[in-house]
PDB file of N, CA and C in Angstrom:
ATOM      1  N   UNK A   1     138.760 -17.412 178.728  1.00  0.00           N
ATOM      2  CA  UNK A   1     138.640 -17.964 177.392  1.00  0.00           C
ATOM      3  C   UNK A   1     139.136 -19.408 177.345  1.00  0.00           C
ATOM      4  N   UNK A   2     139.536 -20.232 178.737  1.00  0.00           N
ATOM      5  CA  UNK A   2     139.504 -21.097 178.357  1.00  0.00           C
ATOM      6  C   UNK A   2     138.713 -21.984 178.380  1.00  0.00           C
ATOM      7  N   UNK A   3     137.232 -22.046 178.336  1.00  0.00           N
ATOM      8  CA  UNK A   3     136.368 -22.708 178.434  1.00  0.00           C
ATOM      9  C   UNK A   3     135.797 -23.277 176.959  1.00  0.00           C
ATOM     10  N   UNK A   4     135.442 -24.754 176.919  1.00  0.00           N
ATOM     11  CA  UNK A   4     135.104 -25.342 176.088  1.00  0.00           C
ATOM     12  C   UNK A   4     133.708 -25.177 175.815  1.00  0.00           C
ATOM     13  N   UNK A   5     132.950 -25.999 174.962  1.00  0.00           N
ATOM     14  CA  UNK A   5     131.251 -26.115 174.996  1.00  0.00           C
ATOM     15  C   UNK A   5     131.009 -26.077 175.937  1.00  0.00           C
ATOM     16  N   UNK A   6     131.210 -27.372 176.744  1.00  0.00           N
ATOM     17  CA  UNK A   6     130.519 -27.780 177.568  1.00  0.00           C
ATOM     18  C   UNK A   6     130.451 -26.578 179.290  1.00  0.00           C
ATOM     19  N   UNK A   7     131.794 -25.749 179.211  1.00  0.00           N
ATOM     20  CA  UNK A   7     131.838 -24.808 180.148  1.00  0.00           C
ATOM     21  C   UNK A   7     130.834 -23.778 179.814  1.00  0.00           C
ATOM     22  N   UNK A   8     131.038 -23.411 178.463  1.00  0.00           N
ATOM     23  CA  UNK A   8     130.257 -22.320 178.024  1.00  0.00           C
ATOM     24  C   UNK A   8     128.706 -22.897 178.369  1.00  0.00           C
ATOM     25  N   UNK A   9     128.491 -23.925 178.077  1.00  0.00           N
ATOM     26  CA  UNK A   9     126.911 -24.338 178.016  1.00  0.00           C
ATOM     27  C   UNK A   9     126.459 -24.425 179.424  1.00  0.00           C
ATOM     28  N   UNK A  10     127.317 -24.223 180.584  1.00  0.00           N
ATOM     29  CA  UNK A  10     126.990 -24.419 181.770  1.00  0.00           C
ATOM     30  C   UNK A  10     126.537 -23.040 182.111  1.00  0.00           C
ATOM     31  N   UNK A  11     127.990 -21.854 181.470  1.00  0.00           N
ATOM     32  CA  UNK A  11     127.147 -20.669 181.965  1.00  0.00           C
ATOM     33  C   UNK A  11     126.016 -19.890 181.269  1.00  0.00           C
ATOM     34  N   UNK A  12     125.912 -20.416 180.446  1.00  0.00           N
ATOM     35  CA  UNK A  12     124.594 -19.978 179.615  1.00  0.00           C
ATOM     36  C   UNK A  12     123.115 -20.326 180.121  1.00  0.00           C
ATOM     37  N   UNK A  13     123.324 -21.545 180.973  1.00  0.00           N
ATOM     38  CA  UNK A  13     122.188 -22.180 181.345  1.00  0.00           C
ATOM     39  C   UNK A  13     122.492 -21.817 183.100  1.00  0.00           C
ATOM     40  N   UNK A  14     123.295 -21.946 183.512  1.00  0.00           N
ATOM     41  CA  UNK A  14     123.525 -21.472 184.724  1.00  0.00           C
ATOM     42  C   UNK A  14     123.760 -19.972 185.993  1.00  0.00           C
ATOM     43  N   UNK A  15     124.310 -19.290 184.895  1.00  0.00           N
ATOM     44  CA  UNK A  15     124.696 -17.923 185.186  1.00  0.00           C
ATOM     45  C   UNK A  15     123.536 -17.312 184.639  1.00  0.00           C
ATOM     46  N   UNK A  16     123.096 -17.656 183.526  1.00  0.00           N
ATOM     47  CA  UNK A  16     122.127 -16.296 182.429  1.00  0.00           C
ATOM     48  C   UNK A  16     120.382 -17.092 182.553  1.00  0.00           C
ATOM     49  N   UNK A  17     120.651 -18.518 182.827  1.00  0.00           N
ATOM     50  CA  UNK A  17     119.338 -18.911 182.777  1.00  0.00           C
ATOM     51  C   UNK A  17     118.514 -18.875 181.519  1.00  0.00           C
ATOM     52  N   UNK A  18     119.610 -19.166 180.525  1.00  0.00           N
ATOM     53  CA  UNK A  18     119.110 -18.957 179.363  1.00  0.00           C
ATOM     54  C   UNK A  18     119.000 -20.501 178.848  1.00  0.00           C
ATOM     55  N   UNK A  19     118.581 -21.247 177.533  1.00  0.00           N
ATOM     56  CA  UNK A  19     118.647 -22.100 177.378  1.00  0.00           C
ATOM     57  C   UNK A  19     119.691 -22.311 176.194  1.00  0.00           C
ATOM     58  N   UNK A  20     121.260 -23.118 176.305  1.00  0.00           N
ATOM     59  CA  UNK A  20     122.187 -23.464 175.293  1.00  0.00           C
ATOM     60  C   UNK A  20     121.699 -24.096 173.696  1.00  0.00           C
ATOM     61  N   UNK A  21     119.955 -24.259 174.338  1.00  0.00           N
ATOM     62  CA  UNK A  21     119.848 -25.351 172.706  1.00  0.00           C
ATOM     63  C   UNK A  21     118.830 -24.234 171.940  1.00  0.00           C
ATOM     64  N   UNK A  22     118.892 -23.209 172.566  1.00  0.00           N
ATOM     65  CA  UNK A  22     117.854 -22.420 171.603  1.00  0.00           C
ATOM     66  C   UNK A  22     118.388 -21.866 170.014  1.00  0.00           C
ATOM     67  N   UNK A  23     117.822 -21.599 169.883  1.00  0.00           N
ATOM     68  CA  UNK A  23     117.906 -20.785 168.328  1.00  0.00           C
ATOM     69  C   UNK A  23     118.970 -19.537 167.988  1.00  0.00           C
ATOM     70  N   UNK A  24     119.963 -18.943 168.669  1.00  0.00           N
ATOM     71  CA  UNK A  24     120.806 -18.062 169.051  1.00  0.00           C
ATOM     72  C   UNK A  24     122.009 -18.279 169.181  1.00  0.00           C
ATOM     73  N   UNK A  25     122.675 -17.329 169.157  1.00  0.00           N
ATOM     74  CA  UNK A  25     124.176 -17.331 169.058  1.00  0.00           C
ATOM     75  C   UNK A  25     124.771 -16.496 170.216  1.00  0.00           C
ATOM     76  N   UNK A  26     125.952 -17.564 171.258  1.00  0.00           N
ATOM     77  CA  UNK A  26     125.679 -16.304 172.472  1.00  0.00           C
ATOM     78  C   UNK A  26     127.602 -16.315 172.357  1.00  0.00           C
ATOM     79  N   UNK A  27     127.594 -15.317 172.451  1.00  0.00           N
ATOM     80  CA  UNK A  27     128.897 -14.676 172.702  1.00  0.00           C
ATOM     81  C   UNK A  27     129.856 -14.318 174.084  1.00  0.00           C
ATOM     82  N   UNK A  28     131.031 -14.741 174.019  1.00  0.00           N
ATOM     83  CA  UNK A  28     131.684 -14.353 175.014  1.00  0.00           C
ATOM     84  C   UNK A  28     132.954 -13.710 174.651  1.00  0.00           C
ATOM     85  N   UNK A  29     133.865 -12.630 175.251  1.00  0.00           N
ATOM     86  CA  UNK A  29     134.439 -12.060 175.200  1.00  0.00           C
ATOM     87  C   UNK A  29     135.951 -12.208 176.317  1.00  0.00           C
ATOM     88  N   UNK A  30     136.622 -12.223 175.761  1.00  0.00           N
ATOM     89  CA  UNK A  30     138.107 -11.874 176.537  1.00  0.00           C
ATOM     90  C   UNK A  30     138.516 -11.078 177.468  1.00  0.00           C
ATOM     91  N   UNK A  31     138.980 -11.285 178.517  1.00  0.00           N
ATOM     92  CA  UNK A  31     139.356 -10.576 179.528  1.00  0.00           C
ATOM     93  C   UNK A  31     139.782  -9.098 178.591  1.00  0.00           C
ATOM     94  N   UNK A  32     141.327  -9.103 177.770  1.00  0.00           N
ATOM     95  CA  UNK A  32     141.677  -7.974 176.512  1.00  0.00           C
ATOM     96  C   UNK A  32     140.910  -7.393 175.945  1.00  0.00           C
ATOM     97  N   UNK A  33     139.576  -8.137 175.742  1.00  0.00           N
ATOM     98  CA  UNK A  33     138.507  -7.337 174.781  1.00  0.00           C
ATOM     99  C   UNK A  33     139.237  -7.889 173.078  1.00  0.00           C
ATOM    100  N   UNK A  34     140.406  -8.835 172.901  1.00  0.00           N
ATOM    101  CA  UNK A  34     140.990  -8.509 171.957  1.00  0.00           C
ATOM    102  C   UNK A  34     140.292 -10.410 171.356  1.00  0.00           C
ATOM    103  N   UNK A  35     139.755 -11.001 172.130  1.00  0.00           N
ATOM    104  CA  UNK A  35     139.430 -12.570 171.568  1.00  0.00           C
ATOM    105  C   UNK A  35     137.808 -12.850 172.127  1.00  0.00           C
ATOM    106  N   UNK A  36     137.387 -13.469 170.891  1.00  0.00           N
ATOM    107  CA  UNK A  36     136.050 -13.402 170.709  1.00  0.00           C
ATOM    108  C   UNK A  36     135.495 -15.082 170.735  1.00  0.00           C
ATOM    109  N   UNK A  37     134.303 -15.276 171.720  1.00  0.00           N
ATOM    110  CA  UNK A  37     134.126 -17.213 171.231  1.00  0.00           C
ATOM    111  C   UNK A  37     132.784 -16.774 170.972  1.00  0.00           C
ATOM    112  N   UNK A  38     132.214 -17.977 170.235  1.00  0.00           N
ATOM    113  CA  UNK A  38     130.362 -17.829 169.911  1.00  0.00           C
ATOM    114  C   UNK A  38     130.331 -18.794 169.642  1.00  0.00           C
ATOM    115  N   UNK A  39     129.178 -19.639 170.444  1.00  0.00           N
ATOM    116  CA  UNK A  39     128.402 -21.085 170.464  1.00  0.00           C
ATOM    117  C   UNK A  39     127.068 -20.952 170.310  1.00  0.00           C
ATOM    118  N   UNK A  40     126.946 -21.412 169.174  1.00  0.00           N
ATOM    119  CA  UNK A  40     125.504 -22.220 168.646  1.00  0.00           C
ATOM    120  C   UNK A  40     125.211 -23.999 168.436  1.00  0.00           C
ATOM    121  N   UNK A  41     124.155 -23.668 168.736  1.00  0.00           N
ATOM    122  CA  UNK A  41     122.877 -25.182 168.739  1.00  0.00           C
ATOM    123  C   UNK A  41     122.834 -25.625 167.423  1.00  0.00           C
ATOM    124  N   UNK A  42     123.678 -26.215 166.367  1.00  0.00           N
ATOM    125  CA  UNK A  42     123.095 -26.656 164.829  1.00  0.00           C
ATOM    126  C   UNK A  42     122.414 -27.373 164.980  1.00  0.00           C
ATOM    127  N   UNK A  43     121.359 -28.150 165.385  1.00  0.00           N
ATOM    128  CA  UNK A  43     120.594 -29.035 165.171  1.00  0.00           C
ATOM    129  C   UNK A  43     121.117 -30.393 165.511  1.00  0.00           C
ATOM    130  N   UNK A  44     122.247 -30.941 165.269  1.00  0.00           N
ATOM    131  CA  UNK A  44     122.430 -32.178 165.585  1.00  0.00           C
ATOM    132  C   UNK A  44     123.919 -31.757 166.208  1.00  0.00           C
ATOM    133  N   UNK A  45     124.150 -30.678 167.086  1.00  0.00           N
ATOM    134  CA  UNK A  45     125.592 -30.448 167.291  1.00  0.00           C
ATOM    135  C   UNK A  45     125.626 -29.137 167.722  1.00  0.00           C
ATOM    136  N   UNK A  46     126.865 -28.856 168.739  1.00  0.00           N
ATOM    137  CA  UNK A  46     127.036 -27.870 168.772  1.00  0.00           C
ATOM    138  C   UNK A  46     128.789 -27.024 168.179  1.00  0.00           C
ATOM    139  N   UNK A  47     128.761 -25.989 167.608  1.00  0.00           N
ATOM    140  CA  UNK A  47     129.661 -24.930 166.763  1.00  0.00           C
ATOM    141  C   UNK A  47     130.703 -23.960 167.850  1.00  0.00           C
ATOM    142  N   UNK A  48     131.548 -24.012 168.173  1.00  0.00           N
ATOM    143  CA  UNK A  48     132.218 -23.067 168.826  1.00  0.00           C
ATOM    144  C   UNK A  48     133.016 -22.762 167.384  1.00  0.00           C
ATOM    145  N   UNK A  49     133.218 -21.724 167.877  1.00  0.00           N
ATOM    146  CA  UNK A  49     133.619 -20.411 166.583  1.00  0.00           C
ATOM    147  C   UNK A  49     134.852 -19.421 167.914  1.00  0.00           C
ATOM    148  N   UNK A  50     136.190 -19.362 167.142  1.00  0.00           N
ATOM    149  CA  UNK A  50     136.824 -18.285 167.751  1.00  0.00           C
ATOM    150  C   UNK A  50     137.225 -17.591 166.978  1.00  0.00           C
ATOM    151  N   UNK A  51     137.805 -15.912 167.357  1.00  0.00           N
ATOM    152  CA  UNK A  51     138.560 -15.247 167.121  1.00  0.00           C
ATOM    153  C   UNK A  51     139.489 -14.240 167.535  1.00  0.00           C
ATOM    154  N   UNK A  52     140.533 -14.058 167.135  1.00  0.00           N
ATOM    155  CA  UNK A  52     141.366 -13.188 167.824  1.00  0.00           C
ATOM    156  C   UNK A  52     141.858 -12.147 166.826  1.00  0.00           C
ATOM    157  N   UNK A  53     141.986 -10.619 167.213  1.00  0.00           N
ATOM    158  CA  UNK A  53     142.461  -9.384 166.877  1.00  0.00           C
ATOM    159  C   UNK A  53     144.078  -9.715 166.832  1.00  0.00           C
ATOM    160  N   UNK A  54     144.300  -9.161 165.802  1.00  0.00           N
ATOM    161  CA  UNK A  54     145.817  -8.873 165.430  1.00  0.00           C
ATOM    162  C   UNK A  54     146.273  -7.715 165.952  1.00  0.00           C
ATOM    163  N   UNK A  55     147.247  -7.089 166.428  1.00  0.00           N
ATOM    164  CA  UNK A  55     147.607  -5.621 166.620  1.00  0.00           C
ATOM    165  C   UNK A  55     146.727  -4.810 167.765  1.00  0.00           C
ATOM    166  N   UNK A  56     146.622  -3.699 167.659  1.00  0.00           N
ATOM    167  CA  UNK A  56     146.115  -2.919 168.943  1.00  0.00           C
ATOM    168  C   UNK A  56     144.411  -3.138 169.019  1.00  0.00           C
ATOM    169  N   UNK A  57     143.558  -3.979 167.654  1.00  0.00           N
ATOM    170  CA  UNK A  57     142.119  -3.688 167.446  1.00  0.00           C
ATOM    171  C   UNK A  57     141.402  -4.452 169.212  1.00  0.00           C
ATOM    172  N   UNK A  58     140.287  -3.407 169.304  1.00  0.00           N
ATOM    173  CA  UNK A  58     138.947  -4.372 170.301  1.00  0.00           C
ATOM    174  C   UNK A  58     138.474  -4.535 170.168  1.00  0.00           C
ATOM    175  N   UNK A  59     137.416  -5.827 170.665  1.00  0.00           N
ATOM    176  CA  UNK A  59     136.465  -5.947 170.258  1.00  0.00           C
ATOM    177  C   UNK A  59     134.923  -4.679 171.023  1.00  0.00           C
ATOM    178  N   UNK A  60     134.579  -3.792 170.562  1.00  0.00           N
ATOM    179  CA  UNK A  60     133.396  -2.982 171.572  1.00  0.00           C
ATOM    180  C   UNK A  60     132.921  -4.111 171.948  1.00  0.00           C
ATOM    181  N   UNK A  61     132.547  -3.920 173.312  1.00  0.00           N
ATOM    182  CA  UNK A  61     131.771  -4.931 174.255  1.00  0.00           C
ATOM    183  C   UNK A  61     131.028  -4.612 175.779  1.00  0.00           C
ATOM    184  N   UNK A  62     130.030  -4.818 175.968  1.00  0.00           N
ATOM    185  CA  UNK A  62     129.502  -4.291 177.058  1.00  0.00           C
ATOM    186  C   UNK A  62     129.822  -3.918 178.127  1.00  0.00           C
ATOM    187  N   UNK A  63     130.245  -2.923 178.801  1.00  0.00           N
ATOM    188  CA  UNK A  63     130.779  -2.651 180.427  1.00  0.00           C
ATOM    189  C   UNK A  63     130.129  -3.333 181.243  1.00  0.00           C
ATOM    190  N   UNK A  64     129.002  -3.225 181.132  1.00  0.00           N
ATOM    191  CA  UNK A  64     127.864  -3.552 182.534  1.00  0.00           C
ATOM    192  C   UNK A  64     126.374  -4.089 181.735  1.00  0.00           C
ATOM    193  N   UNK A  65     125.981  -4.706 182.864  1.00  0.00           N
ATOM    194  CA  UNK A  65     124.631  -5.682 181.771  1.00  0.00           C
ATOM    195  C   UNK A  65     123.425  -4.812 181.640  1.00  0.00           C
ATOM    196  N   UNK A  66     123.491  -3.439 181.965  1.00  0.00           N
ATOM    197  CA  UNK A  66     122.497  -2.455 181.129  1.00  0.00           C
ATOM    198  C   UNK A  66     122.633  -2.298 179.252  1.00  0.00           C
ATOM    199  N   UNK A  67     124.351  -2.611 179.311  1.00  0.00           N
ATOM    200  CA  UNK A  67     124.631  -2.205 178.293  1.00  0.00           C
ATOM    201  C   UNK A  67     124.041  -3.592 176.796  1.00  0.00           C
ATOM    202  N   UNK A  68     123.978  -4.492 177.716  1.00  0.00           N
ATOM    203  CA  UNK A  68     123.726  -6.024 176.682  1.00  0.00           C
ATOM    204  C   UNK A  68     122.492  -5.828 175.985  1.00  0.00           C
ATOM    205  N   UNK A  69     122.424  -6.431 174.707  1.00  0.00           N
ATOM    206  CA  UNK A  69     121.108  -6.273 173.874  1.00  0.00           C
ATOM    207  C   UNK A  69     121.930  -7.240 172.873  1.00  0.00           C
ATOM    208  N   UNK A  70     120.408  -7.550 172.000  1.00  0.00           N
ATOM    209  CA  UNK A  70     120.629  -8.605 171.084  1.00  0.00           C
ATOM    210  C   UNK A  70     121.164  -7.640 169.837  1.00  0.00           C
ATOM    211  N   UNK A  71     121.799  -8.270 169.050  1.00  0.00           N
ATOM    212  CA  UNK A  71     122.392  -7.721 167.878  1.00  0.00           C
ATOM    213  C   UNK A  71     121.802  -8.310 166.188  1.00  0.00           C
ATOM    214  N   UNK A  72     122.080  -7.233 165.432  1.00  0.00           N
ATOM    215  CA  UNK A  72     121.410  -7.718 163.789  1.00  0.00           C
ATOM    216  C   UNK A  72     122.339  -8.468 163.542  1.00  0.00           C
ATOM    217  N   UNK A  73     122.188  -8.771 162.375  1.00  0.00           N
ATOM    218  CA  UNK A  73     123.109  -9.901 161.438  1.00  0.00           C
ATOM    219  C   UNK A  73     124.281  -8.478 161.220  1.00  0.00           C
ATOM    220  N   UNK A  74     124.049  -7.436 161.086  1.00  0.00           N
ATOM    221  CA  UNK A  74     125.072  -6.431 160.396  1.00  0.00           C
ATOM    222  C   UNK A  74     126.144  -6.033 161.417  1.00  0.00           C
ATOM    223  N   UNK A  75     125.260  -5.513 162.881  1.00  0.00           N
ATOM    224  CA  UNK A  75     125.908  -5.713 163.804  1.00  0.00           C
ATOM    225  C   UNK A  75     126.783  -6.377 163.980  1.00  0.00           C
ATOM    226  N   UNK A  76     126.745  -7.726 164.387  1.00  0.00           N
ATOM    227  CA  UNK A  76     127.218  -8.953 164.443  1.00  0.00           C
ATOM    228  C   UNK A  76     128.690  -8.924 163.140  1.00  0.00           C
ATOM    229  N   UNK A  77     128.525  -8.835 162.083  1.00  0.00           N
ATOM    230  CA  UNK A  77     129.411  -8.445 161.205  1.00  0.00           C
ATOM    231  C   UNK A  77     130.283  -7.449 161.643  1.00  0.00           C
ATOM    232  N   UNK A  78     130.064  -6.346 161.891  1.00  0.00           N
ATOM    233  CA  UNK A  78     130.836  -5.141 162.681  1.00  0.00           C
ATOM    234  C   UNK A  78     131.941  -5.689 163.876  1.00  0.00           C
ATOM    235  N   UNK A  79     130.784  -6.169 164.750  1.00  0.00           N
ATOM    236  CA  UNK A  79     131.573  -6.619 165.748  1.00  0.00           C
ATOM    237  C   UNK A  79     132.948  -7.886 165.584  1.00  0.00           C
ATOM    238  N   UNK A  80     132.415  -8.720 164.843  1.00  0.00           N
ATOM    239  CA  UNK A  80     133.879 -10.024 164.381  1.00  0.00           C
ATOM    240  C   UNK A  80     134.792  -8.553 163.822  1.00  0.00           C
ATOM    241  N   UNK A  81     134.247  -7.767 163.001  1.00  0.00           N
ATOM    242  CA  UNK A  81     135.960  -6.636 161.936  1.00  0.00           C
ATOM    243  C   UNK A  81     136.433  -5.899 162.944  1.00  0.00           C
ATOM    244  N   UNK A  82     135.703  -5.366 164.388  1.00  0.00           N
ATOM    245  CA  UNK A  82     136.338  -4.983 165.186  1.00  0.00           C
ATOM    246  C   UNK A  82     135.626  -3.861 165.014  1.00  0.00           C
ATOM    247  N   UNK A  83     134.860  -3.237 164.767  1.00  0.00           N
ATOM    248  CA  UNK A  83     134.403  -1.816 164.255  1.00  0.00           C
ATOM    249  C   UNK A  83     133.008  -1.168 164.826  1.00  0.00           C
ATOM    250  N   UNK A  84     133.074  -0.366 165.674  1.00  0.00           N
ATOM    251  CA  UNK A  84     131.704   0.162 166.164  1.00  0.00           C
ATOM    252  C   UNK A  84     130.232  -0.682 165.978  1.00  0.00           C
ATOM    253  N   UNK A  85     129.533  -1.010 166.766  1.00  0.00           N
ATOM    254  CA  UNK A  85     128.301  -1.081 166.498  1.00  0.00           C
ATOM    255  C   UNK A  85     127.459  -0.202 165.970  1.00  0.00           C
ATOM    256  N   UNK A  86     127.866   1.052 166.241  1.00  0.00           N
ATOM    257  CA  UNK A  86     127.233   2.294 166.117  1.00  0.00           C
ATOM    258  C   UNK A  86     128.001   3.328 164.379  1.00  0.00           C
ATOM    259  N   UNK A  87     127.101   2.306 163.825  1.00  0.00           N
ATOM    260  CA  UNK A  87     127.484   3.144 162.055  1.00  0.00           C
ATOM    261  C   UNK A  87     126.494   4.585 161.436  1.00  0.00           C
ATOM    262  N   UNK A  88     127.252   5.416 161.768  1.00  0.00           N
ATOM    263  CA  UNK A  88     126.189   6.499 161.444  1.00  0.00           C
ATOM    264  C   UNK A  88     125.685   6.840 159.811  1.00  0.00           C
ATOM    265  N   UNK A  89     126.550   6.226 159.331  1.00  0.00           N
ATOM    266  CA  UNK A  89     126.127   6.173 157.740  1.00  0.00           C
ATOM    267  C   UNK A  89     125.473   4.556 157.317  1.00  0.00           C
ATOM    268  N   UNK A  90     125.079   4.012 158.121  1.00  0.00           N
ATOM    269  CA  UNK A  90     124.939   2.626 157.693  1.00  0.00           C
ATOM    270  C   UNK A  90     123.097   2.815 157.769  1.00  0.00           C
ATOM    271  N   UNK A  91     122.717   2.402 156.446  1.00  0.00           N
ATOM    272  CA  UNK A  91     121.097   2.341 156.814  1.00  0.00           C
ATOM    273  C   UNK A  91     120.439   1.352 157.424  1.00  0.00           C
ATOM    274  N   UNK A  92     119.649   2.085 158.166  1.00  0.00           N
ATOM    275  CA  UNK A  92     118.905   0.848 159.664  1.00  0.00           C
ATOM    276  C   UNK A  92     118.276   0.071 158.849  1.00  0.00           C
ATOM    277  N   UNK A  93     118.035  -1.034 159.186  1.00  0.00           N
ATOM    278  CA  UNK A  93     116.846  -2.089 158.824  1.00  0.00           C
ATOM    279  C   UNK A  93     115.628  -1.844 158.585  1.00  0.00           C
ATOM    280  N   UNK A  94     114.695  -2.073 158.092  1.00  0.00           N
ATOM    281  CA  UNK A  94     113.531  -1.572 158.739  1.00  0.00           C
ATOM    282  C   UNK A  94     112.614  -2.868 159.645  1.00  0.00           C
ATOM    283  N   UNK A  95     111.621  -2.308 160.387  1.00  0.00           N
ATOM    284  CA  UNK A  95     111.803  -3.301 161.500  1.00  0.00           C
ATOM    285  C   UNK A  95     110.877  -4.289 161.023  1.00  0.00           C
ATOM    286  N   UNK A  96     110.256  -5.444 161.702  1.00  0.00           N
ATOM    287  CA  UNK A  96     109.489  -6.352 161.651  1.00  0.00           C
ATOM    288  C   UNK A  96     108.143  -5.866 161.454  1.00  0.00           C
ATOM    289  N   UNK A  97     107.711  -5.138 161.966  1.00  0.00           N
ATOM    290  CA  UNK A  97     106.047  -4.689 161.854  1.00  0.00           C
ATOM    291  C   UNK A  97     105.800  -4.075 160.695  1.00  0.00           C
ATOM    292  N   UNK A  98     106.740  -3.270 160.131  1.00  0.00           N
ATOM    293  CA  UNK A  98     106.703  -2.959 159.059  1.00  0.00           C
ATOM    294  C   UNK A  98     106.419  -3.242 157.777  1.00  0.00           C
ATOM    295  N   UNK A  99     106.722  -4.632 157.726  1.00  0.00           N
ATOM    296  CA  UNK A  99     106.931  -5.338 156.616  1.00  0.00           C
ATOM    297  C   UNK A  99     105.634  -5.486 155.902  1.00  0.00           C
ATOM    298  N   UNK A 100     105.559  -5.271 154.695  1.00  0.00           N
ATOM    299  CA  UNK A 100     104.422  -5.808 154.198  1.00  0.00           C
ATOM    300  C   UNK A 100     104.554  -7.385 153.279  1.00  0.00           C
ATOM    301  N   UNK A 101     105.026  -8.968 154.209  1.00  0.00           N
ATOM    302  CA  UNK A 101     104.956  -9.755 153.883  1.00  0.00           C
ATOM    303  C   UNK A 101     104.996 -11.231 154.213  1.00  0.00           C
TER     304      UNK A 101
END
């Protein structure tokens, strides 16, 4: 976690082969599981965003890169409070094809 933009933007483009200026928000995680960073592309700049858990909370986070997938906006919410991805009372989205609009 101690890496700045410019570290983060190396492994994003280097390690993942992804591109740092796209449209997305990519996340990295703490050795503890307990501190959270996320860097985005604003348009004329880039946003590092941190956070850290108070007390015993984790953040859920992938074991192994079977486990990685992109996340909703609600998700994403879950994950900063510390709280399951997996809400069994929470109603799903409905998806893109669906839409009539």
């Amino acid at each position: 976690m101690r890496r700045s933009i410019d570290g983060l933007m190396a492994i994003i483009r280097d390690t993942y082969q992804m591109d740092p200026y796209a449209h997305a928000l990519y996340l990295f995680c703490g050795k503890r599981k307990n501190t959270l960073k996320a860097l985005y592309f604003d348009r004329d700049g880039f946003c590092l965003l941190y956070k850290r858990l108070d007390g015993p909370g984790r953040f859920q986070w992938p074991k192994n890169a079977s486990e990685v997938r992109p996340l909703t906006r609600q998700e994403f919410r879950w994950l900063l409070e510390g709280l399951s991805l997996e809400q069994p009372k929470a109603i799903q989205p409905a998806s893109r094809q669906n839409r009539d609009f």
